[in-house]
C-alpha atoms as a PDB file:
ATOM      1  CA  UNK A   1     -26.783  47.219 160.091  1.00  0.00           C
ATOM      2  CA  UNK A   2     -25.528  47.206 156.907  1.00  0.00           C
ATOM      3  CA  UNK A   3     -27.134  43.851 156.340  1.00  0.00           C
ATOM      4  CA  UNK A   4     -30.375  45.523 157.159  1.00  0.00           C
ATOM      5  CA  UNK A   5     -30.076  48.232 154.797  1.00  0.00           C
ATOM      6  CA  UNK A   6     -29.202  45.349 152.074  1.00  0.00           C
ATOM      7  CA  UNK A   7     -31.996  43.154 153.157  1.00  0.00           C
ATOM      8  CA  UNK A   8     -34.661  47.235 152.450  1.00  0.00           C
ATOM      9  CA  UNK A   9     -32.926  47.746 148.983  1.00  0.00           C
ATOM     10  CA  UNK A  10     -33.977  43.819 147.906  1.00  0.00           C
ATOM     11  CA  UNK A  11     -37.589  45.044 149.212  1.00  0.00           C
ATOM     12  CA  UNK A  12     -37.723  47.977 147.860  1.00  0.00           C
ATOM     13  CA  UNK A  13     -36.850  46.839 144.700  1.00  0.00           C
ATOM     14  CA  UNK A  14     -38.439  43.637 144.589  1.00  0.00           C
ATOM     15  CA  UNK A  15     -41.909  45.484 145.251  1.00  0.00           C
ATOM     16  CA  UNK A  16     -40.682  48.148 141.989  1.00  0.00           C
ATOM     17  CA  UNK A  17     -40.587  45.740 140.078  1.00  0.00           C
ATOM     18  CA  UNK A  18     -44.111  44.145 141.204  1.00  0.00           C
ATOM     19  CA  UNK A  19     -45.074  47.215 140.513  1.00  0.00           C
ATOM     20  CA  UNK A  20     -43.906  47.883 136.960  1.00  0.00           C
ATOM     21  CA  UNK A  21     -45.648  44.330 135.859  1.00  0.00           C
ATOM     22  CA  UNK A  22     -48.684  45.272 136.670  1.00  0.00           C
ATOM     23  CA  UNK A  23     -48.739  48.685 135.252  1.00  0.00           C
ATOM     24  CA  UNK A  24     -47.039  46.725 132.335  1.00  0.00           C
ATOM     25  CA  UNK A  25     -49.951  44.309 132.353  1.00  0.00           C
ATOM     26  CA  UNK A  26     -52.564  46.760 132.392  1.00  0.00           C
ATOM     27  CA  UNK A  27     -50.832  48.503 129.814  1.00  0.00           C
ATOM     28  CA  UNK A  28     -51.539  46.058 127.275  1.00  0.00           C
ATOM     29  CA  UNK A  29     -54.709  44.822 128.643  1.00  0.00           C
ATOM     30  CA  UNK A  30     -56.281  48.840 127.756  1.00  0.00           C
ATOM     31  CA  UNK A  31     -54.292  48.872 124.584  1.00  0.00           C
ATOM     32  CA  UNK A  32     -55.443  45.352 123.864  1.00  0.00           C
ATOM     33  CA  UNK A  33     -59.476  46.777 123.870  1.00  0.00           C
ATOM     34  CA  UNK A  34     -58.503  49.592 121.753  1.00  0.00           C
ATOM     35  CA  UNK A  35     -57.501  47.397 118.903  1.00  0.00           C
ATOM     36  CA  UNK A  36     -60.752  44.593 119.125  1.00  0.00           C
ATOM     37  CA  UNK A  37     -62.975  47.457 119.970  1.00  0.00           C
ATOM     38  CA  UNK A  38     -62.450  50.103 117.463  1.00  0.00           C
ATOM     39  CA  UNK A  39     -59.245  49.345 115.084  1.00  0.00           C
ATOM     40  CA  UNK A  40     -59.922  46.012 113.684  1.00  0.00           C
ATOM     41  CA  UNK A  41     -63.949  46.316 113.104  1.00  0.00           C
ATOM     42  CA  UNK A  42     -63.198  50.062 111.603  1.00  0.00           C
ATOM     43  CA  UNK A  43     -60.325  48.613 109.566  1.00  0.00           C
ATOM     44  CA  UNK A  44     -57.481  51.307 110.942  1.00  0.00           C
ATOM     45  CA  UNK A  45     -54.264  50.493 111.138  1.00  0.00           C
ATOM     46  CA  UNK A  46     -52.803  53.109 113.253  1.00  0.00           C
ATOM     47  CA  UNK A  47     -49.034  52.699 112.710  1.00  0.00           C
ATOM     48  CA  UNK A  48     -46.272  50.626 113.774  1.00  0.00           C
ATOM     49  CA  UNK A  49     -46.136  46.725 113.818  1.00  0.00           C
ATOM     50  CA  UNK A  50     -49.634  46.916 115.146  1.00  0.00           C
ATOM     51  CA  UNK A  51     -50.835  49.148 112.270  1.00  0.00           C
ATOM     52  CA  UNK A  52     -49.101  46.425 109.984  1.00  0.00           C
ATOM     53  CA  UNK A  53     -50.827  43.475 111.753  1.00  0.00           C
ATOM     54  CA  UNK A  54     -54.354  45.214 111.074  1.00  0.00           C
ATOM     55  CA  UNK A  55     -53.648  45.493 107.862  1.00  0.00           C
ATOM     56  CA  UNK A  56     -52.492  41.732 107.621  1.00  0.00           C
ATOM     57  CA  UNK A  57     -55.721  40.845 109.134  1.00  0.00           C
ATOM     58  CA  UNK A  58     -58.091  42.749 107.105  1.00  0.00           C
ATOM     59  CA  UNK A  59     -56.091  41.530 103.872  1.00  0.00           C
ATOM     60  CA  UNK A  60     -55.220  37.463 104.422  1.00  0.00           C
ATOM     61  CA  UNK A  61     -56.903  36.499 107.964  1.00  0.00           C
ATOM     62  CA  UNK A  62     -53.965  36.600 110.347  1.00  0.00           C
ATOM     63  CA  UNK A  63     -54.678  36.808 114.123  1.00  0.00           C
ATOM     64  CA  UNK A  64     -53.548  40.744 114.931  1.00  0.00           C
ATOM     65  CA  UNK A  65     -51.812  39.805 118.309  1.00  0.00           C
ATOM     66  CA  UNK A  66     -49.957  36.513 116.435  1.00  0.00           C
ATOM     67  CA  UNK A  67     -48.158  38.870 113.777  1.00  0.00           C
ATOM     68  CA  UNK A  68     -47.610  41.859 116.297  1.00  0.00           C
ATOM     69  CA  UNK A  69     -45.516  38.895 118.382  1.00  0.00           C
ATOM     70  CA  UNK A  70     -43.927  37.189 115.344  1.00  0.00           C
ATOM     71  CA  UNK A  71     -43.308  40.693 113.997  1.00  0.00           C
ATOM     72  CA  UNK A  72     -41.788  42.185 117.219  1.00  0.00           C
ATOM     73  CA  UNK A  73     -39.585  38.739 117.573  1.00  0.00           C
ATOM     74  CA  UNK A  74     -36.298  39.577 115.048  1.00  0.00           C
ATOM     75  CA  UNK A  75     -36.930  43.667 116.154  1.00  0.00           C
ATOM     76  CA  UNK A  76     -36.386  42.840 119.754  1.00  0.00           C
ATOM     77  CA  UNK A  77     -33.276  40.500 118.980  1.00  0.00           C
ATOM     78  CA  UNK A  78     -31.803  43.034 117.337  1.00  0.00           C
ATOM     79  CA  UNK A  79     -32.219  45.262 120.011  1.00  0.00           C
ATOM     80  CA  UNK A  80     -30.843  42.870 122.536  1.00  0.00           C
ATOM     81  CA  UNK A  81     -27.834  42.630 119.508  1.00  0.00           C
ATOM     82  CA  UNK A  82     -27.299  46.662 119.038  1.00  0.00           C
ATOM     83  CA  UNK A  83     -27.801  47.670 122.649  1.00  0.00           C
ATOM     84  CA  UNK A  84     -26.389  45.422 124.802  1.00  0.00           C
ATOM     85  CA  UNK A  85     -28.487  43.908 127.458  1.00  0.00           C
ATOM     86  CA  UNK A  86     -31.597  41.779 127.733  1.00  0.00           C
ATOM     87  CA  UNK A  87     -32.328  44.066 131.014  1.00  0.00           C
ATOM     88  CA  UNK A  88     -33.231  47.136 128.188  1.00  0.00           C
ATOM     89  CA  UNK A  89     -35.703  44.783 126.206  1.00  0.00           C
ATOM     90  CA  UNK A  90     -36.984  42.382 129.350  1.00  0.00           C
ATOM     91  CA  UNK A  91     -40.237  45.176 129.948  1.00  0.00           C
ATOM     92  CA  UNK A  92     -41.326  45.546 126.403  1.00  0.00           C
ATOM     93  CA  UNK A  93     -40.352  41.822 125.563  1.00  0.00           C
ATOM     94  CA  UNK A  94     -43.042  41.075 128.832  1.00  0.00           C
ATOM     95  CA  UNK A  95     -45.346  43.996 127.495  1.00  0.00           C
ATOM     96  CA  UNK A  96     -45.118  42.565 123.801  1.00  0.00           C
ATOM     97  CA  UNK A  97     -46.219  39.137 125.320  1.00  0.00           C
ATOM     98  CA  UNK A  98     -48.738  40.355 127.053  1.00  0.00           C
ATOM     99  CA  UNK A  99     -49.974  42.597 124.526  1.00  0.00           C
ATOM    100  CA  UNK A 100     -50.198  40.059 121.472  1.00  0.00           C
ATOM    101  CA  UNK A 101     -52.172  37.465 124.022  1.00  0.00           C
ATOM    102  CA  UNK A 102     -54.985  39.753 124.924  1.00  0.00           C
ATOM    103  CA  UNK A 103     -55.960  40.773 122.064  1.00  0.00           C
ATOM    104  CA  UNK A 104     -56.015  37.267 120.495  1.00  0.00           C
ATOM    105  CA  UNK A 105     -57.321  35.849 123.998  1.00  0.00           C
ATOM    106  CA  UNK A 106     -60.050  38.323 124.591  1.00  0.00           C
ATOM    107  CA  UNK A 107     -60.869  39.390 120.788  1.00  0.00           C
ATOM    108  CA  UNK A 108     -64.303  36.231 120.926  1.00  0.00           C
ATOM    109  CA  UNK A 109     -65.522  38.189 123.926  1.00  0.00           C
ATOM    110  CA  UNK A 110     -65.760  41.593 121.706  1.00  0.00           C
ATOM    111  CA  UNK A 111     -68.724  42.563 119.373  1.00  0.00           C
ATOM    112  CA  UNK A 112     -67.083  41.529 115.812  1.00  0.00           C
ATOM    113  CA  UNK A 113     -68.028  44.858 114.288  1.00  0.00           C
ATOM    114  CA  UNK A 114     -67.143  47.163 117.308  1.00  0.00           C
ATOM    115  CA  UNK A 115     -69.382  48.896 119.830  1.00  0.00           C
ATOM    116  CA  UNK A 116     -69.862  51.994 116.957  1.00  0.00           C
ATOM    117  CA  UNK A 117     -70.174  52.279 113.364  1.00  0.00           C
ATOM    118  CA  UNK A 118     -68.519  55.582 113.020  1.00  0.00           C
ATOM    119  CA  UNK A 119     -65.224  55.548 112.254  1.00  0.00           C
ATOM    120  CA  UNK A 120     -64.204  58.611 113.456  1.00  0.00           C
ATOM    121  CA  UNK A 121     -65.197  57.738 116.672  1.00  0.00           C
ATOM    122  CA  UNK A 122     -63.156  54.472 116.674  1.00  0.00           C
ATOM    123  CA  UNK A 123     -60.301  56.404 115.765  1.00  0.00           C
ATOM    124  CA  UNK A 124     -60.285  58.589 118.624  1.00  0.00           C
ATOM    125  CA  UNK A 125     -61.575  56.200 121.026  1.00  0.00           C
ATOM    126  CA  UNK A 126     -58.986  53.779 119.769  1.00  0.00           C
ATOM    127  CA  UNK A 127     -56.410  56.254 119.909  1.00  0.00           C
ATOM    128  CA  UNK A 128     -56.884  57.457 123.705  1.00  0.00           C
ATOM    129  CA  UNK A 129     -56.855  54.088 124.633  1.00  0.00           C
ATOM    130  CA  UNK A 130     -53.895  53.056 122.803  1.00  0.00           C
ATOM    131  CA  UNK A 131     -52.375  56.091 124.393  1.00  0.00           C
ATOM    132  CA  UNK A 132     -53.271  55.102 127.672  1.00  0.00           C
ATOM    133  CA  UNK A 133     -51.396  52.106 127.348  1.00  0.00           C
ATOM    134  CA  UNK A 134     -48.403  53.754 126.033  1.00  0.00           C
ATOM    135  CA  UNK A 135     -47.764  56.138 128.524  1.00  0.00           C
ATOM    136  CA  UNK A 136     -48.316  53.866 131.520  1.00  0.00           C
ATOM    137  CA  UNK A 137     -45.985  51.393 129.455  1.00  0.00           C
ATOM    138  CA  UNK A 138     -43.408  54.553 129.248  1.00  0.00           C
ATOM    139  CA  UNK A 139     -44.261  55.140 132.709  1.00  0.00           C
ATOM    140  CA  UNK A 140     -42.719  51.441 133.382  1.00  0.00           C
ATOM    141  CA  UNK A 141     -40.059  51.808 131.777  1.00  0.00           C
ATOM    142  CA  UNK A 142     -41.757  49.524 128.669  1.00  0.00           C
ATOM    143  CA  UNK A 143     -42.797  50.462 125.570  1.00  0.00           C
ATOM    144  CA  UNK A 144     -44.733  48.401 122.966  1.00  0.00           C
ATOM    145  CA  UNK A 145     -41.604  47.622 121.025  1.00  0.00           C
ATOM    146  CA  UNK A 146     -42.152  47.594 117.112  1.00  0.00           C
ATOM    147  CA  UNK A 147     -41.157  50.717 115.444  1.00  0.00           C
ATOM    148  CA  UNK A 148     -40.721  52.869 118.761  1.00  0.00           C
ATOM    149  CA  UNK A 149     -37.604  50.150 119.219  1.00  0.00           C
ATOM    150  CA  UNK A 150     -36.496  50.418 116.004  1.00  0.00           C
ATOM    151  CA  UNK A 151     -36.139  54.414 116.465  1.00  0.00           C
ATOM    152  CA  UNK A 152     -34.331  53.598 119.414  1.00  0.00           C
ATOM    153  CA  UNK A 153     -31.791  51.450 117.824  1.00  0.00           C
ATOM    154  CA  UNK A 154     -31.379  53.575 114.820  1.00  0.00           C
ATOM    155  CA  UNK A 155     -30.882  57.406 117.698  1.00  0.00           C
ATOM    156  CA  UNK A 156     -28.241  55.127 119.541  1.00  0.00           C
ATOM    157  CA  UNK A 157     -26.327  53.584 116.664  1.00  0.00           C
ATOM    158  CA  UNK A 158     -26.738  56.266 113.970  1.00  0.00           C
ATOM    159  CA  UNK A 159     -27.438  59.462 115.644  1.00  0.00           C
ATOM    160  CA  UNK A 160     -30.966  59.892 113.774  1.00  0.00           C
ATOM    161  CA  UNK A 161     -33.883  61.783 115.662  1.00  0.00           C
ATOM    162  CA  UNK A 162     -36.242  59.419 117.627  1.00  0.00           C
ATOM    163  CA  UNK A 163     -39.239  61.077 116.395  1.00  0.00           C
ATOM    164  CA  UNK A 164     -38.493  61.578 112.356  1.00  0.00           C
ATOM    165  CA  UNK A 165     -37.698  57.815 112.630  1.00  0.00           C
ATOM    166  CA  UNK A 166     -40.365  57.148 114.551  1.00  0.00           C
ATOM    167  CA  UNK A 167     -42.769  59.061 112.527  1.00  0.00           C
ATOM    168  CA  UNK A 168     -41.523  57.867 108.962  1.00  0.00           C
ATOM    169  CA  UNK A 169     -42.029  54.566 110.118  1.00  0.00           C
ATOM    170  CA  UNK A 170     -45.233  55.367 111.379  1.00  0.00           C
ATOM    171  CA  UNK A 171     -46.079  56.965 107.912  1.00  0.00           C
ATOM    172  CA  UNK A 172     -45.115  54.238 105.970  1.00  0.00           C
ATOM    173  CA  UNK A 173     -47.790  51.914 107.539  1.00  0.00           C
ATOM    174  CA  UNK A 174     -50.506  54.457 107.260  1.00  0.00           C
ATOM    175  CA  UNK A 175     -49.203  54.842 103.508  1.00  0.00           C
ATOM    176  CA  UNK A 176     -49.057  51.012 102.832  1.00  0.00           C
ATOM    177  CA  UNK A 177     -52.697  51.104 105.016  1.00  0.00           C
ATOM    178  CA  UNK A 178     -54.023  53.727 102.234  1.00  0.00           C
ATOM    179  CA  UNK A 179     -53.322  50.873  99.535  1.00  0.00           C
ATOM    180  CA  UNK A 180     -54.439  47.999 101.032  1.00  0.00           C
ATOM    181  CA  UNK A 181     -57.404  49.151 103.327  1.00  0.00           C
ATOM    182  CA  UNK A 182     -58.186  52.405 100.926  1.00  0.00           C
ATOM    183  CA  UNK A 183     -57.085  56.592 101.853  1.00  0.00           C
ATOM    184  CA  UNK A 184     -59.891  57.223 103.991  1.00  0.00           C
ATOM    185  CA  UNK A 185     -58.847  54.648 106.485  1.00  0.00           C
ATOM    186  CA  UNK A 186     -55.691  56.382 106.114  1.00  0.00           C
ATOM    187  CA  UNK A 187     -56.883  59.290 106.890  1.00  0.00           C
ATOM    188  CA  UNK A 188     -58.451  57.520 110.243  1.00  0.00           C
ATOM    189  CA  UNK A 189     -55.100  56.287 111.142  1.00  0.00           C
ATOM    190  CA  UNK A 190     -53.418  59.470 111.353  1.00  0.00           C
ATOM    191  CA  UNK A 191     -55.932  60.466 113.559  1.00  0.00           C
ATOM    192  CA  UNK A 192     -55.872  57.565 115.770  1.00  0.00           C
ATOM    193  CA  UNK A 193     -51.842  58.526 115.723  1.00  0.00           C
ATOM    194  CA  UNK A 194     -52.153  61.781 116.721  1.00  0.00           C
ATOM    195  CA  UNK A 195     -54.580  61.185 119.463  1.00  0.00           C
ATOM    196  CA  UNK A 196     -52.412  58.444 120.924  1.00  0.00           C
ATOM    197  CA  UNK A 197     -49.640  60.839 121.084  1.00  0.00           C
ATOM    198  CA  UNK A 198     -51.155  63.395 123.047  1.00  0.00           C
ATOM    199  CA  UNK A 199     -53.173  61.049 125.235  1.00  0.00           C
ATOM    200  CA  UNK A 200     -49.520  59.071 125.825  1.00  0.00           C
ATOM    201  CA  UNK A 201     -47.870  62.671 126.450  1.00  0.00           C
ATOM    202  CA  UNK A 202     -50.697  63.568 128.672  1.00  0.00           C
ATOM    203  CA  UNK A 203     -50.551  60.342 131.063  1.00  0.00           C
ATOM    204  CA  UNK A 204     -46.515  60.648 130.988  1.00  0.00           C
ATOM    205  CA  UNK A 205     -46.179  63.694 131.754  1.00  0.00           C
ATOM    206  CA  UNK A 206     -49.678  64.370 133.437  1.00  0.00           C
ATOM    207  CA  UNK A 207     -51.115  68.186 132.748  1.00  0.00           C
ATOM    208  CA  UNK A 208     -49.723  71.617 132.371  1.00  0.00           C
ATOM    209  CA  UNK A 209     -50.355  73.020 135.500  1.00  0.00           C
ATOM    210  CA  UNK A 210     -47.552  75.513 135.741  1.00  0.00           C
ATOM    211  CA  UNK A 211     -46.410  78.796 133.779  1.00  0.00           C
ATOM    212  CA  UNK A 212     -42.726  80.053 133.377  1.00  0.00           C
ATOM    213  CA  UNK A 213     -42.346  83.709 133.149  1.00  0.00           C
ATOM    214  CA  UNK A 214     -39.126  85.456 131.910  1.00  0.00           C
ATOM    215  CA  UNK A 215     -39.269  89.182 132.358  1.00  0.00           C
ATOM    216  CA  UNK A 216     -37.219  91.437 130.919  1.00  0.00           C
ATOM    217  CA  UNK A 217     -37.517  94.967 132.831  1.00  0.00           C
ATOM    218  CA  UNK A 218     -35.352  98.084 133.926  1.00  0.00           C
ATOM    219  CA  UNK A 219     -36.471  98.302 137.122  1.00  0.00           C
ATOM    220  CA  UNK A 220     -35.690  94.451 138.575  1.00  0.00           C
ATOM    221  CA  UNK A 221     -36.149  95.662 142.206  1.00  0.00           C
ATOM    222  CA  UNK A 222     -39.719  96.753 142.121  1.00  0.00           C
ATOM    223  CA  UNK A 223     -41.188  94.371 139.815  1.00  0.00           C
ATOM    224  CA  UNK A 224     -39.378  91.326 141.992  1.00  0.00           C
ATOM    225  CA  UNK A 225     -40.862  93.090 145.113  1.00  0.00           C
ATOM    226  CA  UNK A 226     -44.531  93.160 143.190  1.00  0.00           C
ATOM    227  CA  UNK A 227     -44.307  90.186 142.714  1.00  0.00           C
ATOM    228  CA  UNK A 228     -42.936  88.595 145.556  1.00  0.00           C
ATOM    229  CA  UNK A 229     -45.662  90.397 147.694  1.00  0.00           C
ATOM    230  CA  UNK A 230     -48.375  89.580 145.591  1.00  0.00           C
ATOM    231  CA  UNK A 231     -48.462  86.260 144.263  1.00  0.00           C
ATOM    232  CA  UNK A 232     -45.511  85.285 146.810  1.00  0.00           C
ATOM    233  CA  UNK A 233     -43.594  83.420 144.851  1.00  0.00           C
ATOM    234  CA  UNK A 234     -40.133  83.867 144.353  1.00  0.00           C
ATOM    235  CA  UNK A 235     -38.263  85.585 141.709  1.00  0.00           C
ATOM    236  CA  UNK A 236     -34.294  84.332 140.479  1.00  0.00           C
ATOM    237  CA  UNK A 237     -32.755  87.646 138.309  1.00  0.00           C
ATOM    238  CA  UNK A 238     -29.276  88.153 136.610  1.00  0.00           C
ATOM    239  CA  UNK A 239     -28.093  90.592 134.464  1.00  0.00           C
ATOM    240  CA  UNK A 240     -28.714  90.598 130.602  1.00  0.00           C
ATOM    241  CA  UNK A 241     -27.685  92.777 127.737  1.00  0.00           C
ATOM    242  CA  UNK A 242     -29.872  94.283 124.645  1.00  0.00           C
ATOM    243  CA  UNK A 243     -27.569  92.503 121.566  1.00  0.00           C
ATOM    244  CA  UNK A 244     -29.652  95.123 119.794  1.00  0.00           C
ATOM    245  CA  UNK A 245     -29.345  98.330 121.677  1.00  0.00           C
ATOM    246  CA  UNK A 246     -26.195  97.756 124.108  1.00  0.00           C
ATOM    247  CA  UNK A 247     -28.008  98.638 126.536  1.00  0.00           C
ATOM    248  CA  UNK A 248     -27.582  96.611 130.533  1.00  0.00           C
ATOM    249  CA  UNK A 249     -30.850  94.917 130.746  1.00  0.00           C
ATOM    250  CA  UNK A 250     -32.355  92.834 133.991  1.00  0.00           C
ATOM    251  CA  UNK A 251     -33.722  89.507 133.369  1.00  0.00           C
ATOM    252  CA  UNK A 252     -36.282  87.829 135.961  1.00  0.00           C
ATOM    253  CA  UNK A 253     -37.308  84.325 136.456  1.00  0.00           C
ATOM    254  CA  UNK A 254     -40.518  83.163 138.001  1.00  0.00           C
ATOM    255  CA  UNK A 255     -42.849  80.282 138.217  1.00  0.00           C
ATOM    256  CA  UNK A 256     -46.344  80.549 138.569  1.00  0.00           C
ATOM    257  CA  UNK A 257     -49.943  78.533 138.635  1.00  0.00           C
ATOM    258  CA  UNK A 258     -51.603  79.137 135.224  1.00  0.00           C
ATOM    259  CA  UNK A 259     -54.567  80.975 136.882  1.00  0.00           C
ATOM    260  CA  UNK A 260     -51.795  83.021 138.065  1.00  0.00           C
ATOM    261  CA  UNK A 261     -51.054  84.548 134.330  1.00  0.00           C
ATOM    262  CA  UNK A 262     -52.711  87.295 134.299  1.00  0.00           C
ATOM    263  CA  UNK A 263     -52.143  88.761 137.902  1.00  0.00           C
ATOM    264  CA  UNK A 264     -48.180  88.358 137.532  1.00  0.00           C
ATOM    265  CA  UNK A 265     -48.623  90.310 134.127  1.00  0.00           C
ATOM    266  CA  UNK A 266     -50.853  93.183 135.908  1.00  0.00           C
ATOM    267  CA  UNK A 267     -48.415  93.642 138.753  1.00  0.00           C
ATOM    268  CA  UNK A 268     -45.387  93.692 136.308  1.00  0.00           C
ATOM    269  CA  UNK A 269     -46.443  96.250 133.871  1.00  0.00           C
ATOM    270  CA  UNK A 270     -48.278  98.116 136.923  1.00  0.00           C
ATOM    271  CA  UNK A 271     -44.463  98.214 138.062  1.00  0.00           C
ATOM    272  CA  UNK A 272     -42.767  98.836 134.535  1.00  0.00           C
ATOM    273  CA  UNK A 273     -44.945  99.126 131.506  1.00  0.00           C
ATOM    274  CA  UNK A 274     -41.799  98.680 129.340  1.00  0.00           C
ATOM    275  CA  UNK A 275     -41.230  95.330 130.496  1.00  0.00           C
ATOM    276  CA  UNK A 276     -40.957  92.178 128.153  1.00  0.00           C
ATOM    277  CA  UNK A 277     -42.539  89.220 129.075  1.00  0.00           C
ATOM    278  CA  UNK A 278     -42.968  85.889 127.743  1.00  0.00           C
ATOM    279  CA  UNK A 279     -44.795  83.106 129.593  1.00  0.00           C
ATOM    280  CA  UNK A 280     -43.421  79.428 128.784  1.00  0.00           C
ATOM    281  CA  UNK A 281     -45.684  75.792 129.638  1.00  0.00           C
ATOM    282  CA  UNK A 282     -44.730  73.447 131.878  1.00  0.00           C
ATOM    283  CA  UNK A 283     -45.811  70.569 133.453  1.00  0.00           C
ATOM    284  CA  UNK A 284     -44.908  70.095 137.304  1.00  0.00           C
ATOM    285  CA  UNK A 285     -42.842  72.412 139.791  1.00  0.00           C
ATOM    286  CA  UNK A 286     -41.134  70.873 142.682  1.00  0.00           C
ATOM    287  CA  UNK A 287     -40.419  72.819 145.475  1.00  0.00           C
ATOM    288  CA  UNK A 288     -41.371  75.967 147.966  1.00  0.00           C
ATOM    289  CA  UNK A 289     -44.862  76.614 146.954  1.00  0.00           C
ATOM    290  CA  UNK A 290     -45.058  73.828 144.467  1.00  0.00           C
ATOM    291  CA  UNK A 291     -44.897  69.795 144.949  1.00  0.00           C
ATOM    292  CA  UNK A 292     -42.392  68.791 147.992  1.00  0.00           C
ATOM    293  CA  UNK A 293     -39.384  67.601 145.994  1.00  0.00           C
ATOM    294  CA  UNK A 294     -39.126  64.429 147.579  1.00  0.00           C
END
């Protein structure tokens, strides 16, 4: 039996990590297009060691995916030095690899100048599919290494925020990009930065589908029951206190579908128009009413 049970775990995690290479692959493959397609021809370097390896192309002729390897070689040793383990650098190490090839590999089969001579647009389009990659890399457990490794290292060892490091680091391409390649393609590049962000964010985390509601009320029983009867869903409550006034105060908790919104705040001030309310974002429930939780 308990061979059996030994023999499932191997499978199970034999076919997650099947898995995770090809969502690592196609990763880079859709991050690889983003750069021959709209960063090189438009001459943006959007951040990072790939931002830098733009820049090295546009300036001296270097193959992009060549110097985002060579680059990402002593960063990734020193990651494998400062935290420990190969097993935290083996997905972006593969990633990296695959990354650097395909856009050397498949950069002949690309239109030299891009599929658009608008800029703006190969920001943007650059930057949701560099995103793309990035949060299905996250996804992986991967990430593209370069700076985002870097930040790593530097939160671990020195107890600096992930994103100021990562986002200084970021800057100082798109600076050094606004010297070499001229300020409006630095402009560009924070776009294609931002963009990536929010389209990495987006594919992480997928989209805000749910509302948080704290509710602040005198009358805890009746609004609950509101509630409860018309949206059923379920309301968590425990006492509070008014720092301000001193007075007991009832505090309610409740999760709701964002068409939901404005129903839960008709039936609550129907209930108590003194009540305060303040609705919160978030991504995914899990649970009764929501997504099962396993």
């Amino acid at each position: 039996m308990s061979l059996q049970k030994s023999s499932a775990r191997k499978r199970v995690s034999r076919r997650e990590i099947i898995g995770d290479v090809i969502i690592l692959t196609l990763a880079g493959l859709i991050a690889s297009v983003g750069v021959n397609v709209f960063y090189a021809p438009a001459g943006i370097a959007p951040g990072g060691v790939a931002g830098l390896s733009v820049i090295l192309n546009s300036v001296i002729g270097t193959p992009i995916g060549l110097m985002i390897l060579i680059l990402n070689i002593p960063i990734q040793i020193l990651a494998y030095r400062m935290l420990g383990s190969w097993h935290l650098v083996a997905k972006t190490i593969f990633l990296v690899a695959v990354y650097s090839a395909a856009i050397d590999l498949l950069q002949p089969y690309f239109p030299p100048t891009g599929i658009t001579g608008d800029r703006f647009l190969s920001a943007l389009f650059g930057g949701i599919l560099g995103g793309t990659g990035s949060g299905l890399a996250y996804r992986a457990g991967g990430s593209f290494g370069g700076t985002s490794t870097l930040a790593v290292i530097l939160q671990k060892k020195m107890g600096t925020s992930f994103n100021n490091t990562y986002l200084y680091t970021d800057m100082g391409v798109v600076a050094l990009a606004g010297l070499a390649l001229g300020w409006e393609a630095a402009l560009y590049a924070m776009v294609a930065i931002f963009v990536d962000g929010a389209v990495a964010d987006y594919i992480l985390e997928g989209p805000s589908t749910i509302r948080t509601a704290t509710i602040v009320t005198n009358c805890p029983q009746e609004v609950s029951a509101a509630v409860i009867s018309g949206l059923e869903r379920g309301v968590t409550g425990w006492e509070g206190e008014g720092m301000y006034t001193g007075k007991e105060r009832h505090v309610l908790f409740v999760t709701v579908r964002r068409p939901e919104v404005k129903e839960l705040r008709r039936l609550v001030f129907q209930v108590d128009p003194d009540a305060f309310i303040v609705i919160g974002h978030g991504h995914t429930a899990y649970g009764a009413g929501f997504r099962p939780g396993r």
